[in-house]
N, C-alpha and C. Protein backbone atom coordinates (compact mmCIF):
# COMPACT_ATOMS: atom_id res chain seq x y z
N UNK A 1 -173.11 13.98 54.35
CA UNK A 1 -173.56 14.11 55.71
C UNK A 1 -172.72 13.26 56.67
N UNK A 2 -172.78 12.17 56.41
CA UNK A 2 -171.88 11.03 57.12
C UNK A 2 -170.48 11.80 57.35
N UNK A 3 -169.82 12.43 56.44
CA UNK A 3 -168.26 12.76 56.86
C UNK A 3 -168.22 13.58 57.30
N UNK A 4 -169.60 14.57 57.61
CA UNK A 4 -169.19 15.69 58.91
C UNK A 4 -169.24 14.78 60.23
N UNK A 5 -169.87 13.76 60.60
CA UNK A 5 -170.22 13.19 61.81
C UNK A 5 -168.83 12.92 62.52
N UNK A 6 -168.90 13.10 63.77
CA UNK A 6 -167.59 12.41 64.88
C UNK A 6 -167.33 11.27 64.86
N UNK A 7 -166.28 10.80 64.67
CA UNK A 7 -166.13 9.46 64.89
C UNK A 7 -166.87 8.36 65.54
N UNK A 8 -167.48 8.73 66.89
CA UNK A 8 -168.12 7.79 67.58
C UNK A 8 -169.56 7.61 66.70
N UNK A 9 -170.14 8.93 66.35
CA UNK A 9 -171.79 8.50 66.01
C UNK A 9 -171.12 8.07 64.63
N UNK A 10 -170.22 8.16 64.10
CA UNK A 10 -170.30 7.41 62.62
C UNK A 10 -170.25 6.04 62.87
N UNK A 11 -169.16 5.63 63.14
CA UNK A 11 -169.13 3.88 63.74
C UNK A 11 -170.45 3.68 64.43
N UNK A 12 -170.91 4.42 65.32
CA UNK A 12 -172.34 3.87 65.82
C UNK A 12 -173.60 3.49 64.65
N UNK A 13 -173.69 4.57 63.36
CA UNK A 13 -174.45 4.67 62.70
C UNK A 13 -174.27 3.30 61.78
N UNK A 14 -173.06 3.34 61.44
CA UNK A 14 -171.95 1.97 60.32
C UNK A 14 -172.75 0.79 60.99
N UNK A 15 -173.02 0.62 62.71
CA UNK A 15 -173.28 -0.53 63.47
C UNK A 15 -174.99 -0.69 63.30
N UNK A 16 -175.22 0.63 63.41
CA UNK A 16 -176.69 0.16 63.25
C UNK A 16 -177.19 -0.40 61.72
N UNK A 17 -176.26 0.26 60.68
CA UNK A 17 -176.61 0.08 59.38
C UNK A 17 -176.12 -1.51 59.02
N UNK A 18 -175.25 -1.91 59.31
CA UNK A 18 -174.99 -3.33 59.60
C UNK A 18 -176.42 -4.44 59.52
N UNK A 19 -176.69 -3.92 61.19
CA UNK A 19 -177.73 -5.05 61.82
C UNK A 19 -178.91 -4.94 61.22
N UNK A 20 -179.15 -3.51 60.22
CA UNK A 20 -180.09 -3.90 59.43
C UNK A 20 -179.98 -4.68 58.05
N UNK A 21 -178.73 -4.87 57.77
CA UNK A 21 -178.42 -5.86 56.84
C UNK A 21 -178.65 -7.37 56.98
N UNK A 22 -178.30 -7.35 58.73
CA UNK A 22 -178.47 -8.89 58.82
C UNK A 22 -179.82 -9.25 59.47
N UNK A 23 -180.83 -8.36 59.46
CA UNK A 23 -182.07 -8.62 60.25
C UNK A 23 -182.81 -10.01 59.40
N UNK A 24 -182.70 -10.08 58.27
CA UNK A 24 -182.83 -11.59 57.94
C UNK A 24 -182.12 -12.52 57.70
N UNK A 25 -181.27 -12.80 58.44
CA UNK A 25 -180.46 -13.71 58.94
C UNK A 25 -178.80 -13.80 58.35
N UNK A 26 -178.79 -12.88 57.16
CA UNK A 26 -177.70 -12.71 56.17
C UNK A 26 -177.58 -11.46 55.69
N UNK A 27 -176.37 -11.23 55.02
CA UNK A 27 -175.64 -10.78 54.44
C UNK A 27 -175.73 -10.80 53.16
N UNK A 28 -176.82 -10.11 52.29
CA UNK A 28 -176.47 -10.57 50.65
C UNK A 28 -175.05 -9.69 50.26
N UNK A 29 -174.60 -10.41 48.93
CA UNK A 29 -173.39 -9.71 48.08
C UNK A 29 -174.09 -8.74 48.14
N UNK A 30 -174.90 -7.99 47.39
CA UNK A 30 -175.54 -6.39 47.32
C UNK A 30 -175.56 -5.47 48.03
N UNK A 31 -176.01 -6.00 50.00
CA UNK A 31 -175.85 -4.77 50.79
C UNK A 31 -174.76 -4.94 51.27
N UNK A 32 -173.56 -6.11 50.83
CA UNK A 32 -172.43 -5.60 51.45
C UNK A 32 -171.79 -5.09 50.66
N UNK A 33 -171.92 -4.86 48.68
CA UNK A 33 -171.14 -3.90 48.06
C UNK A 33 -171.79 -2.50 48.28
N UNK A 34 -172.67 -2.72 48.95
CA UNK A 34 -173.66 -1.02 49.12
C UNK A 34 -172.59 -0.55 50.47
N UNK A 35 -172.44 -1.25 51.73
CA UNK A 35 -171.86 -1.15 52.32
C UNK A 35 -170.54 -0.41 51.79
N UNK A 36 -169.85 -0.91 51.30
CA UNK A 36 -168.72 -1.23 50.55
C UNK A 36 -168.31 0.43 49.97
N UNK A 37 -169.12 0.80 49.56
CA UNK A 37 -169.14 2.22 48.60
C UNK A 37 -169.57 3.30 49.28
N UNK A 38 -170.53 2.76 50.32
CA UNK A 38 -170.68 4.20 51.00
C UNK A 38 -169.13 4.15 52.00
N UNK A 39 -168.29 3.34 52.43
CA UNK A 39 -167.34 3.26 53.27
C UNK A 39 -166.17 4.06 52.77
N UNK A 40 -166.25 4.22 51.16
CA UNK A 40 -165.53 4.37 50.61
C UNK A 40 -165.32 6.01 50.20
N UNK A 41 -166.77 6.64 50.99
CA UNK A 41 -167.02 7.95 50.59
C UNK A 41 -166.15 8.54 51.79
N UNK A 42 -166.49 8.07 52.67
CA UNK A 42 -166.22 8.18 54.58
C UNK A 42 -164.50 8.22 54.46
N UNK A 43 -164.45 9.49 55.51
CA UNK A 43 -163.03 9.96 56.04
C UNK A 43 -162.60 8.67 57.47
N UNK A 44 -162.16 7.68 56.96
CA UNK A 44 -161.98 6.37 57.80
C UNK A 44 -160.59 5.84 58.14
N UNK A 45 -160.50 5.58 59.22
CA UNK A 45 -158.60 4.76 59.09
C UNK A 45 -158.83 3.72 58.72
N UNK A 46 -157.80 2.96 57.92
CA UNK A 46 -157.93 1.68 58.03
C UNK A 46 -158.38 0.67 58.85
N UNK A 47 -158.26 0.83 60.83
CA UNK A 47 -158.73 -0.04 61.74
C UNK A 47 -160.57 0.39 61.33
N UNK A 48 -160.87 1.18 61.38
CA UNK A 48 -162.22 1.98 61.05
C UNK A 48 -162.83 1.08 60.28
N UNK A 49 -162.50 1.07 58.73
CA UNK A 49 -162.82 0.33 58.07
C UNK A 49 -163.07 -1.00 58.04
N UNK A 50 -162.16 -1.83 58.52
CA UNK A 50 -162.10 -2.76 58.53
C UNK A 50 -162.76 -3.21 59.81
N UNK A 51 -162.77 -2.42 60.58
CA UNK A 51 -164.44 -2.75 61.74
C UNK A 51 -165.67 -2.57 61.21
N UNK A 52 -165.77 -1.59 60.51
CA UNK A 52 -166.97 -1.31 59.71
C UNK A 52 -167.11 -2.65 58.67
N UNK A 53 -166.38 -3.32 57.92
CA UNK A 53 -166.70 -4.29 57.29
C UNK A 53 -166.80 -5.79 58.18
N UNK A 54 -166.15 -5.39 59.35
CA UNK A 54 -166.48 -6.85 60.44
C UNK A 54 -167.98 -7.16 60.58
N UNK A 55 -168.77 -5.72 60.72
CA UNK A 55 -169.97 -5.95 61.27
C UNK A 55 -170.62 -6.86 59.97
N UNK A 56 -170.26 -6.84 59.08
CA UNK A 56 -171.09 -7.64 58.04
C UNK A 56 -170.94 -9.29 57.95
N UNK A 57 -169.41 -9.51 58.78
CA UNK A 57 -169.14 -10.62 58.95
C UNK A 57 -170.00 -11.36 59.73
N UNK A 58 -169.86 -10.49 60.94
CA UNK A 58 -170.68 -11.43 61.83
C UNK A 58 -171.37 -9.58 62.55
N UNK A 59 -172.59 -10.20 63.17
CA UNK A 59 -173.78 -8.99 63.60
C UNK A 59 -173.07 -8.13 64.63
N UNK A 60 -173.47 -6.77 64.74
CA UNK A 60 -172.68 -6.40 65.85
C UNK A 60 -173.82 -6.30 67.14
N UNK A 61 -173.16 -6.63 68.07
CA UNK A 61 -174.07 -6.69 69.65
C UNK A 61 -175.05 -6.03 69.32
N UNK A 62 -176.56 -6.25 69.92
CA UNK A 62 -177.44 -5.24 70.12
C UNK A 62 -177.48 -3.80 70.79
N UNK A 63 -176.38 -4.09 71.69
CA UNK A 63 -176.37 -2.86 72.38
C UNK A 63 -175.54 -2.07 72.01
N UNK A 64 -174.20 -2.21 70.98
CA UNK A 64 -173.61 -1.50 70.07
C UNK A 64 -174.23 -1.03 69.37
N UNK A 65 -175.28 -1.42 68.99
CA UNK A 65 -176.06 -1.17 67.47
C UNK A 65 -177.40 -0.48 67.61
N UNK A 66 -177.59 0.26 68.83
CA UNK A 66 -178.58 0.99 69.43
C UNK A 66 -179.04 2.03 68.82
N UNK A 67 -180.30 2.49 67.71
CA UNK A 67 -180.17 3.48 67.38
C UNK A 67 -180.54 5.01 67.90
N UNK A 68 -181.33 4.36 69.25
CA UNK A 68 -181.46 5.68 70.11
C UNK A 68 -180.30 6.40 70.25
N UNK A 69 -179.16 5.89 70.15
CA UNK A 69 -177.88 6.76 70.52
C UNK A 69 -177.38 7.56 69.31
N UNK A 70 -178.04 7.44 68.16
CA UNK A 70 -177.68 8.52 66.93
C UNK A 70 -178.33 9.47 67.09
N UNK A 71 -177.70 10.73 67.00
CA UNK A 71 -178.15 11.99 67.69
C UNK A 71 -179.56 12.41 66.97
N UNK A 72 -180.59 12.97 67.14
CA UNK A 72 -181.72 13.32 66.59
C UNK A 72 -181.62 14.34 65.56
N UNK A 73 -180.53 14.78 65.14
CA UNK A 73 -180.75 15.74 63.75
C UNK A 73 -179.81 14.48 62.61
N UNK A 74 -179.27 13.18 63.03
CA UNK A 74 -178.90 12.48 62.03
C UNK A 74 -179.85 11.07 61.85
N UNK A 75 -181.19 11.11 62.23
CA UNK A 75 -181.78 9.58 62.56
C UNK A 75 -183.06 9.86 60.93
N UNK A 76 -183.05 10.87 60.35
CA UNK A 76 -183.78 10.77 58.92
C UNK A 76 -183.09 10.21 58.38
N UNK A 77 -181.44 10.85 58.05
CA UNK A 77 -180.51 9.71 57.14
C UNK A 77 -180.13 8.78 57.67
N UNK A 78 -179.98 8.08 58.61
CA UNK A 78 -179.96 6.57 59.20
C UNK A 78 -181.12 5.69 58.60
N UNK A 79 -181.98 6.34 58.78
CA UNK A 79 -183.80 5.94 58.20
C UNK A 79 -183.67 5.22 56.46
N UNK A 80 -183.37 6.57 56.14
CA UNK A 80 -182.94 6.70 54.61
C UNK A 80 -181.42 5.47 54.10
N UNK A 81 -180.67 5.47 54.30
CA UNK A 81 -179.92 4.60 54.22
C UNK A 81 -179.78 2.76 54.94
N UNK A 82 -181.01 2.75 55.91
CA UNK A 82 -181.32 1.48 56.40
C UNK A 82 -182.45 1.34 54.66
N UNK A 83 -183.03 1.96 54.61
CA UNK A 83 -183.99 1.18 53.47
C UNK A 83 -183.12 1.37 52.38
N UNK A 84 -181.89 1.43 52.27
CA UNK A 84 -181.00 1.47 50.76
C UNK A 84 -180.56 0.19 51.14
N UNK A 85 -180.02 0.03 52.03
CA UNK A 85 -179.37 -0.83 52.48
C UNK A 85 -179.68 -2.50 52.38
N UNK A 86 -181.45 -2.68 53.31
CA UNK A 86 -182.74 -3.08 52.81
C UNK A 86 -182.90 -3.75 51.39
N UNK A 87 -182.91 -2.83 50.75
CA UNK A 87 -183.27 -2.62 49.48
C UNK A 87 -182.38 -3.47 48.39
N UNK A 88 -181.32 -3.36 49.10
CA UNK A 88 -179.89 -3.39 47.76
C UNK A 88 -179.90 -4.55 47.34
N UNK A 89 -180.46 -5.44 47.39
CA UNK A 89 -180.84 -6.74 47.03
C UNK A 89 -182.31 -7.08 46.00
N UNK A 90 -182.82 -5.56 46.06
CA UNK A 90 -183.80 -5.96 44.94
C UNK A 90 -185.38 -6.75 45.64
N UNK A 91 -184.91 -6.82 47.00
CA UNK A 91 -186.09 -7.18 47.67
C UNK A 91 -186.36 -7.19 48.92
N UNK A 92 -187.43 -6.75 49.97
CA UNK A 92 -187.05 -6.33 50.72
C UNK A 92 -188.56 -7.56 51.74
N UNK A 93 -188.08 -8.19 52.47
CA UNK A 93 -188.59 -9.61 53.22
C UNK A 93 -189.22 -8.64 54.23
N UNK A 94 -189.72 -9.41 55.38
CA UNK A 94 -191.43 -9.32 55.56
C UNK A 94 -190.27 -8.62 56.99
N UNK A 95 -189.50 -9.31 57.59
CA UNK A 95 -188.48 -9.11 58.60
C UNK A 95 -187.96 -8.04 58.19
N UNK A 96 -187.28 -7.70 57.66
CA UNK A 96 -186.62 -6.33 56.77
C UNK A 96 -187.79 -5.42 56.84
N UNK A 97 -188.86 -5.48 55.79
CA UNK A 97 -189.90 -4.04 56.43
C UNK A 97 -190.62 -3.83 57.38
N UNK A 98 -190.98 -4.63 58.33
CA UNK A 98 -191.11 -4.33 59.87
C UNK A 98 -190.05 -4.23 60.78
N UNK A 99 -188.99 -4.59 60.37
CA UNK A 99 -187.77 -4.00 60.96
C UNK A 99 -187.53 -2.55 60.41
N UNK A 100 -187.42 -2.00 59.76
CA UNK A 100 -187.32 -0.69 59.19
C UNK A 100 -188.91 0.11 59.79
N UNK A 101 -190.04 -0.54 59.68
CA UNK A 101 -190.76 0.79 60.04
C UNK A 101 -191.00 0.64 61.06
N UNK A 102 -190.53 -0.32 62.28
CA UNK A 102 -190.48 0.23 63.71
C UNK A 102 -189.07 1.38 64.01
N UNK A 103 -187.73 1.25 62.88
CA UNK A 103 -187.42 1.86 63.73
C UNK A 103 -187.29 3.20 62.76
N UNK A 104 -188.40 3.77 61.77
CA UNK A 104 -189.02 4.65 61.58
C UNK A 104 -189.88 5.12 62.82
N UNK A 105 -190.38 4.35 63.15
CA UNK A 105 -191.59 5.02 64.17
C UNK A 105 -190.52 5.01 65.52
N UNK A 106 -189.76 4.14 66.28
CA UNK A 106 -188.51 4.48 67.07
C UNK A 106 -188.13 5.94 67.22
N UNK A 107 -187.21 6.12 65.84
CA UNK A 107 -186.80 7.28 65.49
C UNK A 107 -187.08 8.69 64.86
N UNK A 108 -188.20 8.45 63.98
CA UNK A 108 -188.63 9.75 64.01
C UNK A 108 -190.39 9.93 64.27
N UNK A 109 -190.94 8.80 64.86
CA UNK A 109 -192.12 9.27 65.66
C UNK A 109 -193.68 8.87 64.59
């Protein structure tokens, strides 16, 4: 799904999937090799990539990372891949699942 998307909503989506990595304050090794592999599926340039792995460095702006701006026939798999993402650590903190089901209810209602 991701490699039909346009360039802009993919990097937008990469940004939002990010800031749900760091919604508790970090970065585990896990969602950034999860990161890591889905990047690896993705039709990406090198600058691409390596922006896409910045956001894990450090958070990307809030207003980059907006998920109202992912178009409404791609915000189930945004959904779906924030709780992989979430997840990839084997545990998912109190910040992490109220961050995910507001922006379940955000995005698909």
């Amino acid at each position: 799904m991701l490699e039909r998307l346009d360039r802009t909503t993919r990097m937008r989506l990469l940004r939002v999937l990010a800031a749900a990595a760091w919604v508790d304050g970090e970065v585990q090794d896990s969602e950034r090799t999860f990161m890591q592999k889905l990047l690896e599926k993705l039709p990406l340039s090198p600058e691409e990539r390596t922006a896409a792995l910045g956001y894990l460095d450090a958070p990307p702006h809030p207003a980059e990372a907006d998920p109202t701006k992912i178009p409404p026939e791609h915000r189930e798999a945004l959904v779906k891949l924030v709780w992989q993402i979430i997840g990839a650590d084997g545990k998912v903190s109190e910040d992490e699942l109220s961050a995910v089901k507001d922006l379940e209810e955000l995005l698909l209602g």
